[in-house]
ModelCIF file with pLDDT and N, C-alpha, C, O atoms, coordinates in Angstrom:
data_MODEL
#
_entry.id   MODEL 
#
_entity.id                         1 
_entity.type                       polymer 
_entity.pdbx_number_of_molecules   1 
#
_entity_poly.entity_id                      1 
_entity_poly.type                           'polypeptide(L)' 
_entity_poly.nstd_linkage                   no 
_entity_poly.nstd_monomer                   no 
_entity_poly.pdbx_seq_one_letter_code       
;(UNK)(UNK)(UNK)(UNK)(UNK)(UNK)(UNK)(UNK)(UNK)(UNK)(UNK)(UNK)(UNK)(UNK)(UNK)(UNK)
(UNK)(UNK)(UNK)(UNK)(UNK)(UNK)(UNK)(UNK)(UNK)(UNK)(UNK)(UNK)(UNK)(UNK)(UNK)(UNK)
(UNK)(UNK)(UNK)(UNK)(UNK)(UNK)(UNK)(UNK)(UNK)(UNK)(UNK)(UNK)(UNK)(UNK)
;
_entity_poly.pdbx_seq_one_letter_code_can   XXXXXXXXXXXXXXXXXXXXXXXXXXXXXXXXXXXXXXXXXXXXXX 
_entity_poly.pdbx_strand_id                 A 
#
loop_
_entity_poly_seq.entity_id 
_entity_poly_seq.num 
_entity_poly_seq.mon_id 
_entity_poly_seq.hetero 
1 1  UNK n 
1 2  UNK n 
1 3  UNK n 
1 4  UNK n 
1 5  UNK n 
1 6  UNK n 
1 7  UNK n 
1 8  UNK n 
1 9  UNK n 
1 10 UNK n 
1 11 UNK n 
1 12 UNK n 
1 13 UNK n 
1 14 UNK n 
1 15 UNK n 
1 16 UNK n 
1 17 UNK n 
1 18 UNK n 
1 19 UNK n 
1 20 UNK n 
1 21 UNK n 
1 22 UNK n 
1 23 UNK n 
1 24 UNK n 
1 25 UNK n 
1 26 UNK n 
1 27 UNK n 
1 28 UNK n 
1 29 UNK n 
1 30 UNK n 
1 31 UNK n 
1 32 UNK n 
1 33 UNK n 
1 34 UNK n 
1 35 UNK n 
1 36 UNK n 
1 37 UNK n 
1 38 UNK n 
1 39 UNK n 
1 40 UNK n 
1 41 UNK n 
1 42 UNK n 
1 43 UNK n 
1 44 UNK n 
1 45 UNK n 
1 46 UNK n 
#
_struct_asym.id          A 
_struct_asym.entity_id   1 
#
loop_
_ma_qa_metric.id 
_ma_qa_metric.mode 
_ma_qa_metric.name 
_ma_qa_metric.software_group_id 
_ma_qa_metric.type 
1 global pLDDT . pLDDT 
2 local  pLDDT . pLDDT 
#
_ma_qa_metric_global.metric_id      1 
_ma_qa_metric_global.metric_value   97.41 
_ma_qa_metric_global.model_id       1 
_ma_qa_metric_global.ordinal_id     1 
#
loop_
_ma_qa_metric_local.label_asym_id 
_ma_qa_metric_local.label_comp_id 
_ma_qa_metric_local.label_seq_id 
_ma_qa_metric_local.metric_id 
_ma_qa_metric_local.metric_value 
_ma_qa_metric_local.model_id 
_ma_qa_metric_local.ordinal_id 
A UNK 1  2 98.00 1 1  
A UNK 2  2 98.00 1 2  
A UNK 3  2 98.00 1 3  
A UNK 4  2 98.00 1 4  
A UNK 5  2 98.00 1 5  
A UNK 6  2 98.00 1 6  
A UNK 7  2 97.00 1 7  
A UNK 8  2 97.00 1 8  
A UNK 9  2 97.00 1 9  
A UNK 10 2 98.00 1 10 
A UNK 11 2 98.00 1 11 
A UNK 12 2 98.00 1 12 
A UNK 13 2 98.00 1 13 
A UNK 14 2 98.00 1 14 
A UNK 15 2 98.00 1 15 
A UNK 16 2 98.00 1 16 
A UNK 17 2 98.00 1 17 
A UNK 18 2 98.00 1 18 
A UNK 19 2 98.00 1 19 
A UNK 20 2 97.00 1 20 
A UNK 21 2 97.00 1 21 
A UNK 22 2 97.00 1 22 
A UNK 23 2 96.00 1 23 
A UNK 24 2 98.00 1 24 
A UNK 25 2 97.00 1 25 
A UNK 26 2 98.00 1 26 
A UNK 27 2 98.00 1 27 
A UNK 28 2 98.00 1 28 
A UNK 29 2 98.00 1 29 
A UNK 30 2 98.00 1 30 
A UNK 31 2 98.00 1 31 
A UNK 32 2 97.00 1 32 
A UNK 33 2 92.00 1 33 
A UNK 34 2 92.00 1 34 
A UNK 35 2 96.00 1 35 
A UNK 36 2 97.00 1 36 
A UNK 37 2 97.00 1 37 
A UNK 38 2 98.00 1 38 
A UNK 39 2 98.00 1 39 
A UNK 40 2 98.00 1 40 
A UNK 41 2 98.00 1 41 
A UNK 42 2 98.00 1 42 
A UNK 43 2 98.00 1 43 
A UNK 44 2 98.00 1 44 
A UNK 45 2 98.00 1 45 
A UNK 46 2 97.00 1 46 
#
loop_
_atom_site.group_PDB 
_atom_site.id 
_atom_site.type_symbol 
_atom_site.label_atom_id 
_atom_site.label_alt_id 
_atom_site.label_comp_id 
_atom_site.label_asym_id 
_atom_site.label_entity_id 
_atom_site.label_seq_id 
_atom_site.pdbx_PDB_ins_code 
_atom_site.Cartn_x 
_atom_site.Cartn_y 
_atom_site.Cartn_z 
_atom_site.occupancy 
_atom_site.B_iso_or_equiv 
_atom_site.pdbx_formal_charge 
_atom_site.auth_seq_id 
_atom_site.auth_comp_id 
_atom_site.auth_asym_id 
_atom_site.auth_atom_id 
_atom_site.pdbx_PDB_model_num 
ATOM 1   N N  . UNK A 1 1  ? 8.100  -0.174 -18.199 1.00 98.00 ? 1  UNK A N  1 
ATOM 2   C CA . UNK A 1 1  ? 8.641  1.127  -17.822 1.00 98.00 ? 1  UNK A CA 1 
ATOM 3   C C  . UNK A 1 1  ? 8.525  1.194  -16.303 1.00 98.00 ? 1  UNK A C  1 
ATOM 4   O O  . UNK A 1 1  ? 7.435  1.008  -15.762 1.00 98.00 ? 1  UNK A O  1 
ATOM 5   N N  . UNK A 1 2  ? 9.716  1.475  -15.551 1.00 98.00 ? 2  UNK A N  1 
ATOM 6   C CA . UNK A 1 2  ? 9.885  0.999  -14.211 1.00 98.00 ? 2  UNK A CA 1 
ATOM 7   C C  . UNK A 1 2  ? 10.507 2.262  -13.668 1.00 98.00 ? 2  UNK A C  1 
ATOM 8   O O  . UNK A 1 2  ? 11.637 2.656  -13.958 1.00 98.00 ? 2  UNK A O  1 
ATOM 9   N N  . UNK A 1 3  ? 9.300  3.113  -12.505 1.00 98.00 ? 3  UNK A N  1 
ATOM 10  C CA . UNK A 1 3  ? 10.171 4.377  -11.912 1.00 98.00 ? 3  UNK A CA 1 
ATOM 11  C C  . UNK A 1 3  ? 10.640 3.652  -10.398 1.00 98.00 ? 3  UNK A C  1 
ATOM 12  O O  . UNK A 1 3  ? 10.084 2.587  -10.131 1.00 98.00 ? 3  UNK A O  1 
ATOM 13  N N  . UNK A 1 4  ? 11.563 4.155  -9.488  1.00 98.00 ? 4  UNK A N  1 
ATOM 14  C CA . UNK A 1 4  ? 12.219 3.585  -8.766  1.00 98.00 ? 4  UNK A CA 1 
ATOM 15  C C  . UNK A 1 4  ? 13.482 4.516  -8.112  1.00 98.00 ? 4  UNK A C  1 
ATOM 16  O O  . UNK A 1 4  ? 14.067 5.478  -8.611  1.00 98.00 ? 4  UNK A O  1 
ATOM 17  N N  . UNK A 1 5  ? 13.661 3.879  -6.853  1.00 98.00 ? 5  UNK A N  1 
ATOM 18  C CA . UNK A 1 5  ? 14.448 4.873  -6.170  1.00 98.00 ? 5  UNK A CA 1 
ATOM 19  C C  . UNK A 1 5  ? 15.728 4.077  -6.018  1.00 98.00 ? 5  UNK A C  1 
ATOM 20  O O  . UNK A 1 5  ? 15.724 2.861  -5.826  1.00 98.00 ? 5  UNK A O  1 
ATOM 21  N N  . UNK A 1 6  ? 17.235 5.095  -6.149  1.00 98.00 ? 6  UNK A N  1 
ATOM 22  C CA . UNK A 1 6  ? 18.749 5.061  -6.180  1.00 98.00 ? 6  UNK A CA 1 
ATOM 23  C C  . UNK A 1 6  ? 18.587 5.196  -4.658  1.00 98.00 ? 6  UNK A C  1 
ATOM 24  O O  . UNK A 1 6  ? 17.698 5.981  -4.329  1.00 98.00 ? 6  UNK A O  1 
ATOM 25  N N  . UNK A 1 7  ? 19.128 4.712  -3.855  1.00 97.00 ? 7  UNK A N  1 
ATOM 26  C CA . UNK A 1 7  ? 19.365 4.852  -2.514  1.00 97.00 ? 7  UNK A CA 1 
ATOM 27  C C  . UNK A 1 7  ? 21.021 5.314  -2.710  1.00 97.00 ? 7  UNK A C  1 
ATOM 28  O O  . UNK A 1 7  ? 21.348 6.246  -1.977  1.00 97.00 ? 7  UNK A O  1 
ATOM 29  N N  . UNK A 1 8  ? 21.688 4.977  -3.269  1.00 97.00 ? 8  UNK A N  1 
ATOM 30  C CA . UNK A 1 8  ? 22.994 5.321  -3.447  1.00 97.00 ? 8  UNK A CA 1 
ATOM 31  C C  . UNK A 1 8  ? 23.505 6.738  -4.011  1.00 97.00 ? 8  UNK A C  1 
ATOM 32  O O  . UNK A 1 8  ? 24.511 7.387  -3.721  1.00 97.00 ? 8  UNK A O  1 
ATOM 33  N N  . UNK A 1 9  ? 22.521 6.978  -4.867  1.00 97.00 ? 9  UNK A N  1 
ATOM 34  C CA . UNK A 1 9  ? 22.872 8.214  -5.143  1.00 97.00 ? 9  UNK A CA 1 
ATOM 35  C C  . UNK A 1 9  ? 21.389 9.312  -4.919  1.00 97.00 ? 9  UNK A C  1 
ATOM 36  O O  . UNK A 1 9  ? 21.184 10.448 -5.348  1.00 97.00 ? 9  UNK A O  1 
ATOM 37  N N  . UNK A 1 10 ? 20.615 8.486  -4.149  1.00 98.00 ? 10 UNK A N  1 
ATOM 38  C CA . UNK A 1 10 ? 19.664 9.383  -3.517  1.00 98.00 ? 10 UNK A CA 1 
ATOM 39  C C  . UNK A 1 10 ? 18.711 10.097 -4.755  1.00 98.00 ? 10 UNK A C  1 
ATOM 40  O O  . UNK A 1 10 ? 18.429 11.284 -4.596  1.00 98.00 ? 10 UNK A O  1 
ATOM 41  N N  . UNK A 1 11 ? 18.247 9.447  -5.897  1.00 98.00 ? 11 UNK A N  1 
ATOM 42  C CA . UNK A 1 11 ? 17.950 9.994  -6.852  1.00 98.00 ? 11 UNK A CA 1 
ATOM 43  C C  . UNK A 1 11 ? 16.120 9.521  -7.179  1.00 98.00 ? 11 UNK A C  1 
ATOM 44  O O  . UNK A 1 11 ? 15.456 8.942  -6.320  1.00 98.00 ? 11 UNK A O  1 
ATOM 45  N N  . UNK A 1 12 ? 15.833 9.718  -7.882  1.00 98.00 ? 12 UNK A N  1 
ATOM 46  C CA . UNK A 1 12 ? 14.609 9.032  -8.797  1.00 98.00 ? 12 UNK A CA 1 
ATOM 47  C C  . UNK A 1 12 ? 15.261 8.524  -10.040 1.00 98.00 ? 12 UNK A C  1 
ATOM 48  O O  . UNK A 1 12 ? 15.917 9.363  -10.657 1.00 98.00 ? 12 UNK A O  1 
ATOM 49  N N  . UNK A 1 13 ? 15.224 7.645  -10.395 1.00 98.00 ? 13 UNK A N  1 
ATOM 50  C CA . UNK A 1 13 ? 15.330 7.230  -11.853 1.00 98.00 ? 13 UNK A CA 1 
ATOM 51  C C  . UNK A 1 13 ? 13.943 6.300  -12.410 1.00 98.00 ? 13 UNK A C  1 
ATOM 52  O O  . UNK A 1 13 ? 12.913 5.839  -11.918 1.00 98.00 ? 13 UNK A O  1 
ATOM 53  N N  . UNK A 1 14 ? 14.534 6.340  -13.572 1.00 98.00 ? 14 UNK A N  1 
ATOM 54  C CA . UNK A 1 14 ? 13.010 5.526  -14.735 1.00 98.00 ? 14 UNK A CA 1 
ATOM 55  C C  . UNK A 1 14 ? 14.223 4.715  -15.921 1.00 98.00 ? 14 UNK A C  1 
ATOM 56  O O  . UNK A 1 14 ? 15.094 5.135  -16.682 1.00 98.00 ? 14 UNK A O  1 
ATOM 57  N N  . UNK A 1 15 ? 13.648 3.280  -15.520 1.00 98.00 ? 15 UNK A N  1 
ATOM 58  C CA . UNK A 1 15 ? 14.025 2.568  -16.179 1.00 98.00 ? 15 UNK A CA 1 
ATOM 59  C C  . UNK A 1 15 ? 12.985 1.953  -18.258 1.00 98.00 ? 15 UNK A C  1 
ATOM 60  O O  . UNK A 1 15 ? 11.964 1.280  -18.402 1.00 98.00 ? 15 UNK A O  1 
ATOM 61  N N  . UNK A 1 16 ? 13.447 2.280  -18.816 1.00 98.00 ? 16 UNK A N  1 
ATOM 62  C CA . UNK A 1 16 ? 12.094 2.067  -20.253 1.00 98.00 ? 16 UNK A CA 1 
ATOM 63  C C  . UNK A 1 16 ? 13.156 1.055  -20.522 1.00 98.00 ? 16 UNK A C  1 
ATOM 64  O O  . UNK A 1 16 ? 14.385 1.104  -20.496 1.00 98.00 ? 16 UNK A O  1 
ATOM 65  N N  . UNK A 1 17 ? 11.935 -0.260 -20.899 1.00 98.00 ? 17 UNK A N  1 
ATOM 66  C CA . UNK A 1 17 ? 12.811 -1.449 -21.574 1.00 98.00 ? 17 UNK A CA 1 
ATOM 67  C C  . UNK A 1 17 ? 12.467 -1.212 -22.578 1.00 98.00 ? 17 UNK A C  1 
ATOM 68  O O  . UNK A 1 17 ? 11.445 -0.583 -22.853 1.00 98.00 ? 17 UNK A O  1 
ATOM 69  N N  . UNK A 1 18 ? 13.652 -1.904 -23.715 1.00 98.00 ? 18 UNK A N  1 
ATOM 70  C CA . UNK A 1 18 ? 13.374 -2.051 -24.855 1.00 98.00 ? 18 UNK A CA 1 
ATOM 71  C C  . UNK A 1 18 ? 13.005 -3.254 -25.601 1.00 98.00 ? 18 UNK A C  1 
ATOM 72  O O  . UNK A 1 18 ? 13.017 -3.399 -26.823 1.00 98.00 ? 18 UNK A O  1 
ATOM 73  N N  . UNK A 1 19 ? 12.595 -4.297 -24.484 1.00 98.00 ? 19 UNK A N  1 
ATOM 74  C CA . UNK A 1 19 ? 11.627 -5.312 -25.408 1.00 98.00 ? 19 UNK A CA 1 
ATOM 75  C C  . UNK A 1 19 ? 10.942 -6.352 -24.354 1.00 98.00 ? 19 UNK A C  1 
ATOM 76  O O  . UNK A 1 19 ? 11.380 -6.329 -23.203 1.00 98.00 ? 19 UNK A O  1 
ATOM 77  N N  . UNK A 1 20 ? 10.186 -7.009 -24.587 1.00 97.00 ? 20 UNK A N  1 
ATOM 78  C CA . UNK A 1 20 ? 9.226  -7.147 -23.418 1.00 97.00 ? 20 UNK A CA 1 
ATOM 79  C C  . UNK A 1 20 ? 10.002 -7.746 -22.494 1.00 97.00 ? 20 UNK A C  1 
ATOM 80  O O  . UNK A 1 20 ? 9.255  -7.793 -21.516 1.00 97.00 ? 20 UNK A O  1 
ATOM 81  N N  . UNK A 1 21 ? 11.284 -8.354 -22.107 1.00 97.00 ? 21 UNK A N  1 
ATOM 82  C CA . UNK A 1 21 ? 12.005 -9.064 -20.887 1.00 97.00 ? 21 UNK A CA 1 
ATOM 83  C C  . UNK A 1 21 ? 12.710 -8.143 -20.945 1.00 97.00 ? 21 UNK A C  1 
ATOM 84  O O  . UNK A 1 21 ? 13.687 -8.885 -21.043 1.00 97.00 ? 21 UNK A O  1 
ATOM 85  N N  . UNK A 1 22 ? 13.226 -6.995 -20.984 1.00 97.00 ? 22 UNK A N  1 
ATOM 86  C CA . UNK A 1 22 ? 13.952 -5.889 -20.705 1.00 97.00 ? 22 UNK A CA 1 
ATOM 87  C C  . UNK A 1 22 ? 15.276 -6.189 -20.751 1.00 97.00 ? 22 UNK A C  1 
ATOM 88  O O  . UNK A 1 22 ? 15.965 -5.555 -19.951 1.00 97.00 ? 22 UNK A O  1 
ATOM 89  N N  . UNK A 1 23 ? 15.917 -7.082 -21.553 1.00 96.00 ? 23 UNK A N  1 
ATOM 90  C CA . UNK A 1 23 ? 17.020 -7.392 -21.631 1.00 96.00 ? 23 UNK A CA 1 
ATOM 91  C C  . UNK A 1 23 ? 17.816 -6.204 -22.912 1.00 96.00 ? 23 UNK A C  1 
ATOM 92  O O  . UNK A 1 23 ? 18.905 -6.339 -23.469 1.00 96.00 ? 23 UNK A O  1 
ATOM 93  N N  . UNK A 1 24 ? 17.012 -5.317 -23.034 1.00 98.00 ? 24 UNK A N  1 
ATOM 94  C CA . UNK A 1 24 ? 17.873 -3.986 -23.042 1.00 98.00 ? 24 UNK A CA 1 
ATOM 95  C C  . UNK A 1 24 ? 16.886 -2.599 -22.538 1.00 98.00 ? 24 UNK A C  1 
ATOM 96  O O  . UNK A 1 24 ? 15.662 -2.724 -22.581 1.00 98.00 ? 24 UNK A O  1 
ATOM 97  N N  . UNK A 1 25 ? 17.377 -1.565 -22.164 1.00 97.00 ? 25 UNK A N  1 
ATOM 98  C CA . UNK A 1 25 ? 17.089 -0.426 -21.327 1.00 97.00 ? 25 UNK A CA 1 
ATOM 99  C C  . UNK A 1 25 ? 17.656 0.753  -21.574 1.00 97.00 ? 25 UNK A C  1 
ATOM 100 O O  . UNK A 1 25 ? 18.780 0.953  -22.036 1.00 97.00 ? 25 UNK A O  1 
ATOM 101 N N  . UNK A 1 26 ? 16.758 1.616  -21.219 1.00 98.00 ? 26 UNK A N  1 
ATOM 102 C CA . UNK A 1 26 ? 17.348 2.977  -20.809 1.00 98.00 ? 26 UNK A CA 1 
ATOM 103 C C  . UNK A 1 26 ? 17.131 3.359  -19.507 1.00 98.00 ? 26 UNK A C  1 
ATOM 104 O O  . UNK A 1 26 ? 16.080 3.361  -18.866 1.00 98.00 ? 26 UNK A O  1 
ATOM 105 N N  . UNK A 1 27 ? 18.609 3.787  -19.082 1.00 98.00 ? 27 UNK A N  1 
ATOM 106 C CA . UNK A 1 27 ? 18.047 4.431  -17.288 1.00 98.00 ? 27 UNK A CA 1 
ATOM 107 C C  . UNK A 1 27 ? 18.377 5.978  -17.547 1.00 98.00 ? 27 UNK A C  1 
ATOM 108 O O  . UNK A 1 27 ? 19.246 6.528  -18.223 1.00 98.00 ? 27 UNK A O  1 
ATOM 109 N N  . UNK A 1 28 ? 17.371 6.444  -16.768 1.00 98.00 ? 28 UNK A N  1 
ATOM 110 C CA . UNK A 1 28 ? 17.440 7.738  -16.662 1.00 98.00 ? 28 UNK A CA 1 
ATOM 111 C C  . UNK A 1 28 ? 17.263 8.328  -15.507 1.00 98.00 ? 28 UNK A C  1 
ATOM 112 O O  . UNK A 1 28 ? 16.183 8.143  -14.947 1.00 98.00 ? 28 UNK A O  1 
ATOM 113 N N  . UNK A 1 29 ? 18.329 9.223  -14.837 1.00 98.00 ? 29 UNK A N  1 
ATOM 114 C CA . UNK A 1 29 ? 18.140 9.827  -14.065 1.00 98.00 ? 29 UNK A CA 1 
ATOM 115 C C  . UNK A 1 29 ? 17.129 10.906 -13.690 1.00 98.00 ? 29 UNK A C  1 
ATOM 116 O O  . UNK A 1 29 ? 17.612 12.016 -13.462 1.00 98.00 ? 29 UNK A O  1 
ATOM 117 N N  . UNK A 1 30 ? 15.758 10.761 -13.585 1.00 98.00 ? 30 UNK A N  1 
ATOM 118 C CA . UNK A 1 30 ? 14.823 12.306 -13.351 1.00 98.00 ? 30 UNK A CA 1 
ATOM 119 C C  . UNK A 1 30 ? 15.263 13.400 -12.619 1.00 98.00 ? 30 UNK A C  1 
ATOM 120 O O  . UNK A 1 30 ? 15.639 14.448 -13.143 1.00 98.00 ? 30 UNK A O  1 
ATOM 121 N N  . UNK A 1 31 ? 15.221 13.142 -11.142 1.00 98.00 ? 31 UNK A N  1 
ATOM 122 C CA . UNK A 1 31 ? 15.198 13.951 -10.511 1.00 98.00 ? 31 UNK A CA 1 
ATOM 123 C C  . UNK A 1 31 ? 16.378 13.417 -9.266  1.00 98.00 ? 31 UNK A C  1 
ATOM 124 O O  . UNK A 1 31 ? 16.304 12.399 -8.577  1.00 98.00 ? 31 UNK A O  1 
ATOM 125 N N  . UNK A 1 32 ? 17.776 14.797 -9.258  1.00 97.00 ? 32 UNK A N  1 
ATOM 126 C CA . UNK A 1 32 ? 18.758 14.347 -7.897  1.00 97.00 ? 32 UNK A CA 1 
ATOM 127 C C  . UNK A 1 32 ? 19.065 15.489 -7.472  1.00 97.00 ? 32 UNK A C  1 
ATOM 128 O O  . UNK A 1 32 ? 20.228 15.886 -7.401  1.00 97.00 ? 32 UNK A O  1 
ATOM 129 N N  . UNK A 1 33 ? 17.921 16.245 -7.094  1.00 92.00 ? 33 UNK A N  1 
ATOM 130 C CA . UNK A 1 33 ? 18.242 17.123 -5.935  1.00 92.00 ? 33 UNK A CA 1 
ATOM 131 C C  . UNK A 1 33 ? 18.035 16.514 -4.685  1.00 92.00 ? 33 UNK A C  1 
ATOM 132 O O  . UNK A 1 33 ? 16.944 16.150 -4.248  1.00 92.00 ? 33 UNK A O  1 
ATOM 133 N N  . UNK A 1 34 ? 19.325 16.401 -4.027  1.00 92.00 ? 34 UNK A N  1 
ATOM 134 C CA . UNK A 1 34 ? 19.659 15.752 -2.748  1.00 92.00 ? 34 UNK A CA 1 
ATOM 135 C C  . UNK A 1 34 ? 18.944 14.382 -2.544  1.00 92.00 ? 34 UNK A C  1 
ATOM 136 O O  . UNK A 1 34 ? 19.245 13.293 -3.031  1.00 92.00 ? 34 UNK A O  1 
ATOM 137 N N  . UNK A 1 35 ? 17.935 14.702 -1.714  1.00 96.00 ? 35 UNK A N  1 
ATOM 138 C CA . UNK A 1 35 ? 17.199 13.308 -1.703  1.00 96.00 ? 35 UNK A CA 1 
ATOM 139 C C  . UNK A 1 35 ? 16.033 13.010 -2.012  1.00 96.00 ? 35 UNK A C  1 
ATOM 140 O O  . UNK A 1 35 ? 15.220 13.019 -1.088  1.00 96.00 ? 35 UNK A O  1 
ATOM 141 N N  . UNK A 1 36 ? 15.632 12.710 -3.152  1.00 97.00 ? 36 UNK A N  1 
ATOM 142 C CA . UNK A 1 36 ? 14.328 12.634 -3.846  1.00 97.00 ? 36 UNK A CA 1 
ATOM 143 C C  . UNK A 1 36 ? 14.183 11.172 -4.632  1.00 97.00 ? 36 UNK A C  1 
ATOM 144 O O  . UNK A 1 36 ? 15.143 10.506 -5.021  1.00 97.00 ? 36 UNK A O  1 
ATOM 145 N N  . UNK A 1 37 ? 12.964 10.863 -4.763  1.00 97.00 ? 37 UNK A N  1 
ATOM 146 C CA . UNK A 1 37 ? 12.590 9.445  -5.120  1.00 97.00 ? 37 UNK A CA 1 
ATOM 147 C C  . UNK A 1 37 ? 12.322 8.439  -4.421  1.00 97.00 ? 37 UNK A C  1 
ATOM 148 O O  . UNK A 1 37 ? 12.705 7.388  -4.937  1.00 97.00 ? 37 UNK A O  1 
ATOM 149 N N  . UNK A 1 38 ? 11.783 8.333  -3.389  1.00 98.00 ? 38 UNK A N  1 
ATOM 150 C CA . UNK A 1 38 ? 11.280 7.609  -2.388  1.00 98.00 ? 38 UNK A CA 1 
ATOM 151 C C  . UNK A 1 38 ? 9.262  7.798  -3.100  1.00 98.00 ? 38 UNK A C  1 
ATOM 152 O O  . UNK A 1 38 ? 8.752  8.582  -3.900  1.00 98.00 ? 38 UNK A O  1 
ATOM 153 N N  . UNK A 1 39 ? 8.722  6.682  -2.309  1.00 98.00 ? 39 UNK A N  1 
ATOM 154 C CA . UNK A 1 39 ? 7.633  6.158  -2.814  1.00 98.00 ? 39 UNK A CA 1 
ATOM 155 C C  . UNK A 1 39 ? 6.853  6.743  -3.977  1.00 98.00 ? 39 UNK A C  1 
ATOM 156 O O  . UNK A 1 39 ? 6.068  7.689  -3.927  1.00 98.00 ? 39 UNK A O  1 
ATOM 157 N N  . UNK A 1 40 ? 7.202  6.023  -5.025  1.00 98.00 ? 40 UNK A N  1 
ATOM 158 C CA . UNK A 1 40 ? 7.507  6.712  -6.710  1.00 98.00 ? 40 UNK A CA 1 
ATOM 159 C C  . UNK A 1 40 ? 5.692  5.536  -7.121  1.00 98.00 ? 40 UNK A C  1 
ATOM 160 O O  . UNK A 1 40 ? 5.264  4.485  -6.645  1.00 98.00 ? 40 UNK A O  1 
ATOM 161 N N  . UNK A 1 41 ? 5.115  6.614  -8.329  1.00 98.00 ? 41 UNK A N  1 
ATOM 162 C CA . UNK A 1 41 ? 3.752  5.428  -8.725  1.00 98.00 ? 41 UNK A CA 1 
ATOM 163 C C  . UNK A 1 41 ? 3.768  6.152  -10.043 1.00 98.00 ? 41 UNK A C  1 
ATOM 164 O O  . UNK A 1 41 ? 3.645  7.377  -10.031 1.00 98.00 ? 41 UNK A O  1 
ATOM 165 N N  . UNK A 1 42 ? 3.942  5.363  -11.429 1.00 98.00 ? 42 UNK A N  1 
ATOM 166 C CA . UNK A 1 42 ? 4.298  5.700  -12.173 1.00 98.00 ? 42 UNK A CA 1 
ATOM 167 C C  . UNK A 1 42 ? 3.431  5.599  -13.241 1.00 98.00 ? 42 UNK A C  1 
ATOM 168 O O  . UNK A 1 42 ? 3.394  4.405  -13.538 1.00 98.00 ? 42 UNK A O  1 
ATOM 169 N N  . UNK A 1 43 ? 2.587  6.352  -14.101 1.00 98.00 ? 43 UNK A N  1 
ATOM 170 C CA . UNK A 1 43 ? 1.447  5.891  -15.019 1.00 98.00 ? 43 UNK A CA 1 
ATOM 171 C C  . UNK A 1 43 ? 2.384  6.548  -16.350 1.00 98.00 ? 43 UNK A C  1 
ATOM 172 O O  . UNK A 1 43 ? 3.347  7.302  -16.212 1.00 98.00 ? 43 UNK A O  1 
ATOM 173 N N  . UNK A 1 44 ? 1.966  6.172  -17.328 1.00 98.00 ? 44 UNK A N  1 
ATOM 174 C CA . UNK A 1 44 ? 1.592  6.965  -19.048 1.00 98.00 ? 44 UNK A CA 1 
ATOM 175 C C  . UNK A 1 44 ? 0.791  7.471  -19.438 1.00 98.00 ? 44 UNK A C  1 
ATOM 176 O O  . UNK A 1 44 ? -0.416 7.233  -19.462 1.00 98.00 ? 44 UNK A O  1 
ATOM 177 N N  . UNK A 1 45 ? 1.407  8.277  -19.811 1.00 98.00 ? 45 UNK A N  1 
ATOM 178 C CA . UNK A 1 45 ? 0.245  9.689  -20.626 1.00 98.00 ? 45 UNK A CA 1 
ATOM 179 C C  . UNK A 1 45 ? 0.232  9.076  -21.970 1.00 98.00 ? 45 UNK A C  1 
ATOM 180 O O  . UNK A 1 45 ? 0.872  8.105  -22.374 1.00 98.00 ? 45 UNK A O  1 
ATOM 181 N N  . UNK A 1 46 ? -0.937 10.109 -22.818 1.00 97.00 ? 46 UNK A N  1 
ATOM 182 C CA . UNK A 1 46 ? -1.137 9.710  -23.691 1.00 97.00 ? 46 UNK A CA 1 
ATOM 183 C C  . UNK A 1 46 ? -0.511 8.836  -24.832 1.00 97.00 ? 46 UNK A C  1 
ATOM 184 O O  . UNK A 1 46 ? -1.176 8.555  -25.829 1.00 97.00 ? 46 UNK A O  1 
#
């Protein structure tokens, strides 16, 4: 599970693989108000 910054569309997104080489995914956009997602540290909750 990989959070990470869109420079292109200036966003935060979070990448969740779906099997351990991530050769499938979900991306998700979190947060795109204007310019957000720059130095991202990403843990799991329970």
């Amino acid at each position: 599970v990989i959070s990470y910054y869109d420079s292109s569309n200036r966003d935060l997104k979070v990448a969740v693989c779906g099997d351990a080489t991530c050769t499938t995914k979900t991306l998700t956009t979190v947060d795109s108000a204007v310019d957000v997602g720059e130095y991202t540290s990403l843990v799991l909750n329970a």
